[in-house]
Protein backbone atom coordinates (compact mmCIF):
# COMPACT_ATOMS: atom_id res chain seq x y z
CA UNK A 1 44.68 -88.01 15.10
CA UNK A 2 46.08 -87.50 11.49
CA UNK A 3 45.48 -84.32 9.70
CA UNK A 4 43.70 -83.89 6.66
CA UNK A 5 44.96 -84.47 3.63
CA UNK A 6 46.95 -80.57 2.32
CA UNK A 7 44.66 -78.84 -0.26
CA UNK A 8 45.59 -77.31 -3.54
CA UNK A 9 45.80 -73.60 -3.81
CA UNK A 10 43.37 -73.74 -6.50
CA UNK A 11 40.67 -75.93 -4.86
CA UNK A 12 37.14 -74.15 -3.97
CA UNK A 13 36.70 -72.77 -0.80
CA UNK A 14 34.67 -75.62 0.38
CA UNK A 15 37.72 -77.93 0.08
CA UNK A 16 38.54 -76.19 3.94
CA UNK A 17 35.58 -78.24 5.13
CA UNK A 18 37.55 -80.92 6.58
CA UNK A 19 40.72 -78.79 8.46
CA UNK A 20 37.38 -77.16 9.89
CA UNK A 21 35.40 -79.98 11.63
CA UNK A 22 39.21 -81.53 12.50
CA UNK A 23 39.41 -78.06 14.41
CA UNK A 24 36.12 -78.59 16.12
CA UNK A 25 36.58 -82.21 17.09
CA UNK A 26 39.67 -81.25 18.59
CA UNK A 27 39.60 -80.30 22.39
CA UNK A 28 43.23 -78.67 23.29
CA UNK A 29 43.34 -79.21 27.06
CA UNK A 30 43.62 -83.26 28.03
CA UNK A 31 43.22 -84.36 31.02
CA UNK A 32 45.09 -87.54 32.22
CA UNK A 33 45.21 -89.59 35.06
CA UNK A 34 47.34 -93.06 35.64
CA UNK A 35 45.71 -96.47 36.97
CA UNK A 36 46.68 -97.30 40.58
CA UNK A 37 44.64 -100.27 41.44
CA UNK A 38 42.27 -102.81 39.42
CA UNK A 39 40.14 -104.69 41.52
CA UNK A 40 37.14 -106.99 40.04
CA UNK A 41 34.85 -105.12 37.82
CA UNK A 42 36.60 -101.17 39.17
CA UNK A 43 39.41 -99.38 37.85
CA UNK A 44 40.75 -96.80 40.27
CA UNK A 45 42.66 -94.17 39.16
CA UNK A 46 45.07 -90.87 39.88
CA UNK A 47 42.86 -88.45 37.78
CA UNK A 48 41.93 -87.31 35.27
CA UNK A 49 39.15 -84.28 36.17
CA UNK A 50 36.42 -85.85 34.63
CA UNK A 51 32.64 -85.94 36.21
CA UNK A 52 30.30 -89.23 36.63
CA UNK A 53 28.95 -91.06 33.17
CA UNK A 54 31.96 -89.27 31.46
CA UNK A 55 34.22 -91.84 29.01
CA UNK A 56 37.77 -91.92 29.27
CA UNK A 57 40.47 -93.79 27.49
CA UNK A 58 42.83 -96.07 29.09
CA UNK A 59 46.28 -96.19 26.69
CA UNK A 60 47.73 -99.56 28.01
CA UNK A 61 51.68 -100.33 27.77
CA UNK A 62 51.16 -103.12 25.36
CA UNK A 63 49.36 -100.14 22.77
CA UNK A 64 45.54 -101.41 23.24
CA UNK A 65 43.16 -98.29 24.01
CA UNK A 66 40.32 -99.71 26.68
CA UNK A 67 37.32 -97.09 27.10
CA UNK A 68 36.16 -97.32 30.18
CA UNK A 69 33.04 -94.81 32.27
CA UNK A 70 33.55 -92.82 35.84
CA UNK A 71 30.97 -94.30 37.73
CA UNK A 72 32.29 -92.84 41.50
CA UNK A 73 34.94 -91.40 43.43
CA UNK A 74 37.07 -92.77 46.52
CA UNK A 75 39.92 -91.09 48.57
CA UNK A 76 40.00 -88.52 45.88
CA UNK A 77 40.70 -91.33 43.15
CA UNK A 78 38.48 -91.62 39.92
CA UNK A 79 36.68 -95.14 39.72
CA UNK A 80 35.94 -96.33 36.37
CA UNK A 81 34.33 -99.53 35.02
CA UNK A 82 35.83 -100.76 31.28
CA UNK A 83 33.41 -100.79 28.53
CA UNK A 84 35.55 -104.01 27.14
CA UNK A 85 37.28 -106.42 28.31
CA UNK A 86 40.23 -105.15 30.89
CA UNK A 87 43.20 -107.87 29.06
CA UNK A 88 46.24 -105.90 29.30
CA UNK A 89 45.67 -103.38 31.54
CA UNK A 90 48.58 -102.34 33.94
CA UNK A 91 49.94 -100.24 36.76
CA UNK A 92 50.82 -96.58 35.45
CA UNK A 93 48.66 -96.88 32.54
CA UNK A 94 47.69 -93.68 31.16
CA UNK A 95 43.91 -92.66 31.67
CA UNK A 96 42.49 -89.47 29.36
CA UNK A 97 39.23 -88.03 29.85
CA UNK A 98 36.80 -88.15 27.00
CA UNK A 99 33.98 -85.69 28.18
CA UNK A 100 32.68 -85.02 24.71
CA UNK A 101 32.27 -89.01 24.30
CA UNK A 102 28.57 -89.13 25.49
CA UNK A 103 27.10 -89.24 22.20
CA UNK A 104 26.12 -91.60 19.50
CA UNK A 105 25.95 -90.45 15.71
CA UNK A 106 22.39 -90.61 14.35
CA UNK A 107 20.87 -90.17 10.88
CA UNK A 108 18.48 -91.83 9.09
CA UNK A 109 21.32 -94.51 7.20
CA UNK A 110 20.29 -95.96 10.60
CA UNK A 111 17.24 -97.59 9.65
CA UNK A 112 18.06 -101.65 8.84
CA UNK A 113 21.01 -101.54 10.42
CA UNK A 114 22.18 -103.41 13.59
CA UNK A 115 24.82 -101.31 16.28
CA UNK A 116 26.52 -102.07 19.45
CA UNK A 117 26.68 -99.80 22.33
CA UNK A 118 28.76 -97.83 21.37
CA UNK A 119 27.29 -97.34 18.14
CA UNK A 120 29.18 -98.87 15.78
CA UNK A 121 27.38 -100.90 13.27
CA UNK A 122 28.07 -104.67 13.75
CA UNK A 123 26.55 -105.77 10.32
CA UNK A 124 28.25 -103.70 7.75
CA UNK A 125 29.78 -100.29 6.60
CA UNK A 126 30.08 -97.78 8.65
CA UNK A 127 27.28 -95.35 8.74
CA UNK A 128 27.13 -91.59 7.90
CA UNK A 129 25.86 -89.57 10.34
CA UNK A 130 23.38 -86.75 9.91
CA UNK A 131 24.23 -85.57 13.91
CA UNK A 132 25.29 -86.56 17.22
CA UNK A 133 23.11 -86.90 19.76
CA UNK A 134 23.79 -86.80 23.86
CA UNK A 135 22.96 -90.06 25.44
CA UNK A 136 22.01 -89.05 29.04
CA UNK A 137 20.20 -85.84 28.23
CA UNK A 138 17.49 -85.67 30.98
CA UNK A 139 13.63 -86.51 30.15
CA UNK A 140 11.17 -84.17 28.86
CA UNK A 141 9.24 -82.24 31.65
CA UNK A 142 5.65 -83.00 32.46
CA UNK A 143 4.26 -79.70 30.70
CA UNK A 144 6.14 -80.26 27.55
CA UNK A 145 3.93 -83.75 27.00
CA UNK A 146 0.83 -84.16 24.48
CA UNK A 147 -2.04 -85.86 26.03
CA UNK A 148 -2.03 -89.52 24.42
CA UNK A 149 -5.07 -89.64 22.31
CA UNK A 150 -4.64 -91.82 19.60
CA UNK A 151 -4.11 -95.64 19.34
CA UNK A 152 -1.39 -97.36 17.89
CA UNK A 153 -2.31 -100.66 16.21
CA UNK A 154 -0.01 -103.34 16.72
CA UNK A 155 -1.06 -106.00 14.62
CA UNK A 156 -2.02 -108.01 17.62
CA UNK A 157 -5.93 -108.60 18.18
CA UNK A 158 -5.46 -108.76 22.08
CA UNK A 159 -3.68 -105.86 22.80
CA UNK A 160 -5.56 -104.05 20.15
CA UNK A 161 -8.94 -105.26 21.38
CA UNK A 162 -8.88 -105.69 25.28
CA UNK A 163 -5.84 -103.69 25.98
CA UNK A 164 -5.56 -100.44 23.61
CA UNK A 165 -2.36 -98.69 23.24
CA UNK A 166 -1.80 -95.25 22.55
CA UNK A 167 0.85 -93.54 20.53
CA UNK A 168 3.25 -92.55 23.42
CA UNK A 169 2.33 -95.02 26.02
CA UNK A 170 4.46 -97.05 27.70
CA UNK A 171 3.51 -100.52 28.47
CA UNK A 172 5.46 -103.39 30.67
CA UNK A 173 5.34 -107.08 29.13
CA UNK A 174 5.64 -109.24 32.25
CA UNK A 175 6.84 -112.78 32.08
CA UNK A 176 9.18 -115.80 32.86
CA UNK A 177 11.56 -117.28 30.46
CA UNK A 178 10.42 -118.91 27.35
CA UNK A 179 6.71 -117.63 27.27
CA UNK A 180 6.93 -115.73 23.94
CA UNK A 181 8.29 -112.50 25.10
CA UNK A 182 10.78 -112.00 22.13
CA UNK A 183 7.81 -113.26 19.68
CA UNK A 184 5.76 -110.94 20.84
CA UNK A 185 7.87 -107.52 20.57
CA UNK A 186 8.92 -108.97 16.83
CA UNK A 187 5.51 -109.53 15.49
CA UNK A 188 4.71 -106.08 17.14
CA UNK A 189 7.77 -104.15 15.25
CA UNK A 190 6.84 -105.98 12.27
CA UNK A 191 3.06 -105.28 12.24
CA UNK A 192 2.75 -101.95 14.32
CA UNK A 193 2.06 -98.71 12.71
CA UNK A 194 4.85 -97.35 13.80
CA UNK A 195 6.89 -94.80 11.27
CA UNK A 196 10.23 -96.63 13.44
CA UNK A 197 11.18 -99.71 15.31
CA UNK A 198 14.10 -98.96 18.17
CA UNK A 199 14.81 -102.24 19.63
CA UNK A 200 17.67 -102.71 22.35
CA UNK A 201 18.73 -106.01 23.31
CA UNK A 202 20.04 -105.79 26.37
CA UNK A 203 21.99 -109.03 28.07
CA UNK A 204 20.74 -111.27 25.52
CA UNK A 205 22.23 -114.18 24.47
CA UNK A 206 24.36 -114.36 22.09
CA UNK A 207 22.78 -117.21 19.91
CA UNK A 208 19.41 -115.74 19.88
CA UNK A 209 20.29 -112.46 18.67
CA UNK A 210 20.31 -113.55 14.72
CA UNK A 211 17.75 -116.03 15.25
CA UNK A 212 15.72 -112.76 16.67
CA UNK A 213 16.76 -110.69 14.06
CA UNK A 214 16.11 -112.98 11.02
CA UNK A 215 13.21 -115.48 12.78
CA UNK A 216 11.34 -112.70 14.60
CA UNK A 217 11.95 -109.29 13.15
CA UNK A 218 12.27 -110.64 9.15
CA UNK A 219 13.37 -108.74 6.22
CA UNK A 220 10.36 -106.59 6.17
CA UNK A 221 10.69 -105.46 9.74
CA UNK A 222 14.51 -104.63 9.88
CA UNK A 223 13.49 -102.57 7.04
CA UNK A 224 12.11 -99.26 9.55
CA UNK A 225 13.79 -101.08 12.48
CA UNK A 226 17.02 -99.81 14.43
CA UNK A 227 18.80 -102.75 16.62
CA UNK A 228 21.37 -102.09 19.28
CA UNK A 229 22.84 -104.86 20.68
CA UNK A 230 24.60 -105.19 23.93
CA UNK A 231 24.94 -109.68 24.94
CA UNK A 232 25.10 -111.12 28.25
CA UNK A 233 29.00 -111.68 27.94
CA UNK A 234 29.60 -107.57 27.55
CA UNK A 235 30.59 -105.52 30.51
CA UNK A 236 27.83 -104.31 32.76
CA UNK A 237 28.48 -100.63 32.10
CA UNK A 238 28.02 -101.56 27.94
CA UNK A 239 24.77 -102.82 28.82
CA UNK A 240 23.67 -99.52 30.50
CA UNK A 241 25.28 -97.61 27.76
CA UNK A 242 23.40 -99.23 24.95
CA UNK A 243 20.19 -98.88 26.40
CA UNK A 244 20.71 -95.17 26.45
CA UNK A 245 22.22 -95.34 22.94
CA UNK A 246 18.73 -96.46 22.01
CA UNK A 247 16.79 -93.98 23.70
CA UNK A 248 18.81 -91.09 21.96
CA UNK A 249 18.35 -93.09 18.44
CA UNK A 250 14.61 -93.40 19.37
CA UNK A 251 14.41 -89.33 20.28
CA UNK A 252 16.33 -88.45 17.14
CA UNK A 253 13.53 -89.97 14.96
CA UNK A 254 10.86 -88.47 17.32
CA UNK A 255 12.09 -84.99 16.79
CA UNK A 256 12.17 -85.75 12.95
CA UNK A 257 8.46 -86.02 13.37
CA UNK A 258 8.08 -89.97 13.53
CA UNK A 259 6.31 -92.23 15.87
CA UNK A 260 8.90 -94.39 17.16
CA UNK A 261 7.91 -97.60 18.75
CA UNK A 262 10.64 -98.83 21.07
CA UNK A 263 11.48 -102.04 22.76
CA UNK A 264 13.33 -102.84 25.52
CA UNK A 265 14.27 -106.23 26.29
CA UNK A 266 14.62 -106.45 28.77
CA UNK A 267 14.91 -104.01 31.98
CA UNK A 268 15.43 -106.39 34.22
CA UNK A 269 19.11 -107.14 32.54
CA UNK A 270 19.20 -103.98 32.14
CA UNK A 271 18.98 -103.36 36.36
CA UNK A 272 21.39 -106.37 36.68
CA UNK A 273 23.75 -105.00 34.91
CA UNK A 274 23.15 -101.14 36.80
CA UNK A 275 23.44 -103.57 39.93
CA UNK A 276 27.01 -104.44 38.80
CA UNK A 277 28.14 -101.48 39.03
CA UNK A 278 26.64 -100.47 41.95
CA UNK A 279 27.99 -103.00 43.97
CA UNK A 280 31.46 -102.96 42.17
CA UNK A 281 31.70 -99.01 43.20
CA UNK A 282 30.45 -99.75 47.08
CA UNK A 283 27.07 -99.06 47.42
CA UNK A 284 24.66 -100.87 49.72
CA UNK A 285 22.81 -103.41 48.10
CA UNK A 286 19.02 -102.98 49.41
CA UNK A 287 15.64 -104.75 48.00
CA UNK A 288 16.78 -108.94 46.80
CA UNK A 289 20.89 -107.39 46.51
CA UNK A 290 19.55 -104.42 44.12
CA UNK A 291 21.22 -100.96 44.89
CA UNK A 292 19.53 -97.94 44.96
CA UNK A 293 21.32 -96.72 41.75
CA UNK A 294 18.98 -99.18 40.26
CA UNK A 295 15.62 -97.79 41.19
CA UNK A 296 17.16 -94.60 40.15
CA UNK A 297 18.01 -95.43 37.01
CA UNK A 298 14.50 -96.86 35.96
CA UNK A 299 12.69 -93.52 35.78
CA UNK A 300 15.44 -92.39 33.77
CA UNK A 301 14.98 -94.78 31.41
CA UNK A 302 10.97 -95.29 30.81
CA UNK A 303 10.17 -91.54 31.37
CA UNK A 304 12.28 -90.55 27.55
CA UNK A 305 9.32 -92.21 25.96
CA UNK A 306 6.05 -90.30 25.97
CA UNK A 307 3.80 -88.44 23.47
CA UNK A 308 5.84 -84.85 22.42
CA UNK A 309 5.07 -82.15 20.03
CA UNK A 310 7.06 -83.33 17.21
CA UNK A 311 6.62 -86.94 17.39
CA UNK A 312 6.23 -89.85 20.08
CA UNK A 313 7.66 -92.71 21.68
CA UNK A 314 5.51 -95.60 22.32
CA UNK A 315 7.40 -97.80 24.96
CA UNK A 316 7.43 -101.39 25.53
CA UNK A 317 9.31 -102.53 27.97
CA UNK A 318 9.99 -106.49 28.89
CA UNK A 319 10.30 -107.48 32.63
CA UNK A 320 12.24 -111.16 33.19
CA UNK A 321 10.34 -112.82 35.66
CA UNK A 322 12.46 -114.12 38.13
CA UNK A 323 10.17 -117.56 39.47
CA UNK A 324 7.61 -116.37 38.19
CA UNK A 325 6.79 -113.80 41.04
CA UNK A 326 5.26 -110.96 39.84
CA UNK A 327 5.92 -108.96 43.01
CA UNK A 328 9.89 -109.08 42.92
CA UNK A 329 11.33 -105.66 43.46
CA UNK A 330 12.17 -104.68 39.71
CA UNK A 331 8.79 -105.94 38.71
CA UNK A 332 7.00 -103.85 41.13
CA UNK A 333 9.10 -101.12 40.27
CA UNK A 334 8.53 -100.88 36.32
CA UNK A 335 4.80 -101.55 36.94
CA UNK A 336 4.47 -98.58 39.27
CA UNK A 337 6.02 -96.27 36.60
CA UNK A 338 4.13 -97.64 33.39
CA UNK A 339 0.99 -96.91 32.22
CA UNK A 340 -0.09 -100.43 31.93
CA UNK A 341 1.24 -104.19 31.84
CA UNK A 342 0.88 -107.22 29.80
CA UNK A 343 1.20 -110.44 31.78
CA UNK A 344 2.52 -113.29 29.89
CA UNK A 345 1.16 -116.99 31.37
CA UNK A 346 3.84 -119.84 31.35
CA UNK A 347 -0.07 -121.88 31.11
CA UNK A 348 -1.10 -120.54 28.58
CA UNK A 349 2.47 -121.04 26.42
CA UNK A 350 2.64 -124.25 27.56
CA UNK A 351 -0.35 -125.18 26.18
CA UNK A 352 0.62 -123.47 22.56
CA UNK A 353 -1.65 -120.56 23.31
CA UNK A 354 0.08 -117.77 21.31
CA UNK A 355 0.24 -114.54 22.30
CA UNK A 356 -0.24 -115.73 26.21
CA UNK A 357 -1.27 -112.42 27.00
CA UNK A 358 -3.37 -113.25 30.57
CA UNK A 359 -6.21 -110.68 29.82
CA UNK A 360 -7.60 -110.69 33.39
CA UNK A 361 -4.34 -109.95 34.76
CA UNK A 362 -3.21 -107.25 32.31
CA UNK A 363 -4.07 -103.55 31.88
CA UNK A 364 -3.90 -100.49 29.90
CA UNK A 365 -4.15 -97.70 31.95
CA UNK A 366 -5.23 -95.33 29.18
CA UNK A 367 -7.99 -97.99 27.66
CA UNK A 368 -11.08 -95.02 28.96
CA UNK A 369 -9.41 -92.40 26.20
CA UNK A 370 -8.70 -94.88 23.33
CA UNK A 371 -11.56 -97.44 22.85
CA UNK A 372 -14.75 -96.07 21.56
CA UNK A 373 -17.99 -96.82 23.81
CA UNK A 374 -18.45 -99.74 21.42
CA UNK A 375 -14.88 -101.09 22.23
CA UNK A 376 -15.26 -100.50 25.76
CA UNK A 377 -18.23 -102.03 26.13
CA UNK A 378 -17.56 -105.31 24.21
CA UNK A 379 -14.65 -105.56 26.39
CA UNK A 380 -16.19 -105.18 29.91
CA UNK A 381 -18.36 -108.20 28.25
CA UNK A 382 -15.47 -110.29 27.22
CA UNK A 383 -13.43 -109.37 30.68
CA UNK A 384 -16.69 -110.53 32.72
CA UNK A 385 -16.97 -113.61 31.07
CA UNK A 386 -13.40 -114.54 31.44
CA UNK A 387 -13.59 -113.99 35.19
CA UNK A 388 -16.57 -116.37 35.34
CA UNK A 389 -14.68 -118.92 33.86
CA UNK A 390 -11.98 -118.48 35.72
CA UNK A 391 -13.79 -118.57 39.64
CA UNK A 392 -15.51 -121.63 38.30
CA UNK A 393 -12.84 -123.60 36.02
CA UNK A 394 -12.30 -126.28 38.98
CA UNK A 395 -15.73 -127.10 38.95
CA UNK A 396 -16.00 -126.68 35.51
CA UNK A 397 -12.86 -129.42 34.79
CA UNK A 398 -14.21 -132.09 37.37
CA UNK A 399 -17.40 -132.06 36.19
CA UNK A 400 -19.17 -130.79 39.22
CA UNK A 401 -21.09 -127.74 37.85
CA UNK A 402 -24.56 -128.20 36.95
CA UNK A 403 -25.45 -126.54 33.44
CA UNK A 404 -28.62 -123.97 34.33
CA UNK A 405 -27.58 -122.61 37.52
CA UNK A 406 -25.71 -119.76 36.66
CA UNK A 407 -26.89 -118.32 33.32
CA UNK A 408 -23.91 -116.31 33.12
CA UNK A 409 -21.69 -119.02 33.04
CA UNK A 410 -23.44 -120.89 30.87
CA UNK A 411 -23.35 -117.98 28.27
CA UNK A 412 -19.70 -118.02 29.07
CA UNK A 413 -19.04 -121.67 28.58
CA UNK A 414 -20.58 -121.63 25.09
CA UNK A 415 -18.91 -118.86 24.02
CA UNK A 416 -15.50 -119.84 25.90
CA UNK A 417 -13.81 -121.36 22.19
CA UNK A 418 -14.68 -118.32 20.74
CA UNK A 419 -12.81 -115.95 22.42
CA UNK A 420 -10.08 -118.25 22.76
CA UNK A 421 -10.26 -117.95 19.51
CA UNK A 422 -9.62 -114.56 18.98
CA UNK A 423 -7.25 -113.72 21.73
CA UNK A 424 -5.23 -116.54 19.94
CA UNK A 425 -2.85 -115.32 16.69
CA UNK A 426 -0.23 -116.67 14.67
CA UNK A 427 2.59 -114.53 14.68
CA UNK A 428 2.51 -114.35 10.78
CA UNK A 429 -0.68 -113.38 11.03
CA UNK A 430 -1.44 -109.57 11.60
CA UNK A 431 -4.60 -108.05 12.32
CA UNK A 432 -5.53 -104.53 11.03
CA UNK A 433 -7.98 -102.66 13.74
CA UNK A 434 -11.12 -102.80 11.66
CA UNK A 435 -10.96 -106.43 11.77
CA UNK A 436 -9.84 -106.96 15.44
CA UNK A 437 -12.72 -104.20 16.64
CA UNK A 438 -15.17 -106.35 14.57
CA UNK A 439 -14.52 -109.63 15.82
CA UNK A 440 -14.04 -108.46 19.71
CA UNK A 441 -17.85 -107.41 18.80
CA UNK A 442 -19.35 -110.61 16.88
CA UNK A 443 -17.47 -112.35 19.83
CA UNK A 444 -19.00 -109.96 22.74
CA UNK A 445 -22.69 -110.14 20.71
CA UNK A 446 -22.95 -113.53 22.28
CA UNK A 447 -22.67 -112.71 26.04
CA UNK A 448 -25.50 -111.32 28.08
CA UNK A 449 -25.34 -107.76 28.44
């Protein structure tokens, strides 16, 4: 590290600024280690003293600097996974200890920018930083919560309508591949209330990254948005780390007082990649090859979001689908944790139905303290028709049923186009809550009570 430039005798005093933070940055004990075996994904090590989740540095012979992350400890070695790619990397290499790495700067130049996981910005200058802020600080305790008591409009009639969300929720969007998940969470950063978007892109693909971020997100949503980035071809323990850098971006906004809406998409990448490094440091694989790491680490993860004293966290949180079973370990793992879940239908996307939010199938857990009676109402109405439909569609589609015996069904047949009709929405197309709360009732006005 160089040292600051020498100062003039007859600078101000405030010239000293930089010898100062160049003294605090720098630790005076090191602790090194060398590299004794590399084997797949797992760097094992001689030293250094360093505890799990810290970062070291690993100072190859050919001069590259790989930054790797203890993740375990065998025969009194250090295992570490690389945060890069491993190209280079030798016998003897040196390996420092980084303890004081576990941060990510913050401020709010943030704000329409787009970072990696380590949080460097991948779109521009670099960005100054107001503070640095831990990224596996533990969550807030149970006492230190608000009680979530006011909605947060999303733009989107059928959330907003049938499935209220409130500021400091945390919802799961369930749903295979190609059903409208990314759609979704852009229209909803784009339309939401939300004071700040947070969105983490966890093993994405690399090509639909700018087609997200220009397609989906726009010019008006990157505008209070926050991306962090971490694609598919990354190394597992990037992934991991970028999710958290987004939770301690999303907490730095909360405790300036904001309402943060983030996104994470998706978790299940996000336990694939935990899986990685579970199996690469010997664990057991348990439940469909997952570790138990995993299921550790998904508490973690949703339970930083919530409703605090200074400001919230409203969490949405995309589950990958894998075959379309909804009962595969990760899924019933995020759903036991949330406090509700959207289910996306690959019928109802195939047929051009956007959002394919399956309304009978989805649930927000905290819909009794934010609709009004009026709200509530209209939806049990709406929900009850729906149902109808649904036990009698067959019969309905071969034409079997006889109009007049069920009255019920008939009122639900007539009115069927309707509320297709308003559970369908362009994603241009946002819908403020006055609007949505009065069509859900002009819609509900024509079912039997």
């Amino acid at each position: 590290m160089a040292l600051p430039t020498v100062l003039n005798h007859a600078e101000p005093r405030a010239s000293l600024a930089p010898f100062r933070d160049f003294v605090n940055s720098f630790d005076p004990v090191v602790s090194c280690g060398t590299v004794t075996e590399l084997i797949g994904l797992l760097i094992e090590s001689s030293g250094p003293s360093a505890a799990i989740g810290d970062f070291c540095t690993i100072h190859t012979q050919g001069g590259r600097v790989i930054r790797a992350q203890v993740v375990g400890f065998r025969n009194g070695n250090v295992l570490s996974m690389p945060l890069e790619e491993a190209d280079g990397l030798s016998l003897g290499d040196a390996v420092i200890a980084r303890p004081g790495a576990a941060t990510v700067p913050v401020g709010p130049g943030l704000l329409g920018r787009v970072i990696d996981g380590f949080g460097v910005p991948m779109d521009g200058p670099p960005i100054e930083a107001a503070e640095f802020c831990p990224l596996y600080r533990p969550p807030e305790g149970p006492l230190q919560r608000a009680h979530i008591e006011q909605p947060l409009v999303t733009g989107i009639r059928a959330i907003d309508g049938l499935l209220p969300c409130g500021k400091g929720q945390r919802i799961g969007i369930f749903g295979g591949s190609g059903v409208g998940k990314s759609t979704l969470i852009g229209a909803m950063a784009r339309q939401s209330e939300a004071d700040v978007s947070v969105i983490a892109l966890i093993g994405e693909r690399n090509r639909e990254v700018r087609g997200f971020i220009e397609h989906e997100l726009g010019a008006e949503g990157m505008k209070k948005s926050v991306v962090v980035v971490a694609t598919s071809d990354r190394p597992a323990a990037l992934r991991v780390r970028a999710c958290f850098v987004a939770l301690a971006i999303a907490e730095y906004f909360r405790d300036q007082g904001k309402n943060v809406l983030l996104v994470m998409d998706s978790v299940t990448r996000l336990a694939m990649a935990q899986r990685e490094i579970g199996l690469a440091a010997g664990e057991p694989p348990s439940q469909k090859g997952y570790t138990p790491s995993v299921f550790q680490l998904l508490p973690k993860v949703c339970e930083r979001a919530g409703n605090f004293n200074k400001g919230s966290i409203t969490g949405f949180f995309t589950v990958l689908v894998e075959g379309d079973d909804f009962n595969e370990p990760i899924c019933d793992a995020v759903r036991a944790i949330l406090d509700g879940h959207i289910i996306l239908s690959r019928e109802l996307g195939a047929a051009g139905h956007f959002p394919a939010i399956q309304i009978l199938d989805s649930v927000s857990r905290l819909q009794s303290k934010l609709a009004t009676p009026a709200q509530k109402e209209h939806s049990r109405k709406i929900r009850e028709a729906l149902a109808a439909y649904r036990q009698a569609q067959d019969l309905i589609q071969l034409g079997a049923y006889a109009s007049g015996s069920n009255p019920r069904l008939d009122a639900s047949i007539r009115a069927r186009e309707d509320m297709m009709r308003f559970l369908r929405q362009d994603s241009n197309e946002p819908s403020n809550l006055a609007h949505t709360l009065d069509a859900l009732g002009k819609v509900a006005a024509t079912l039997p009570a």
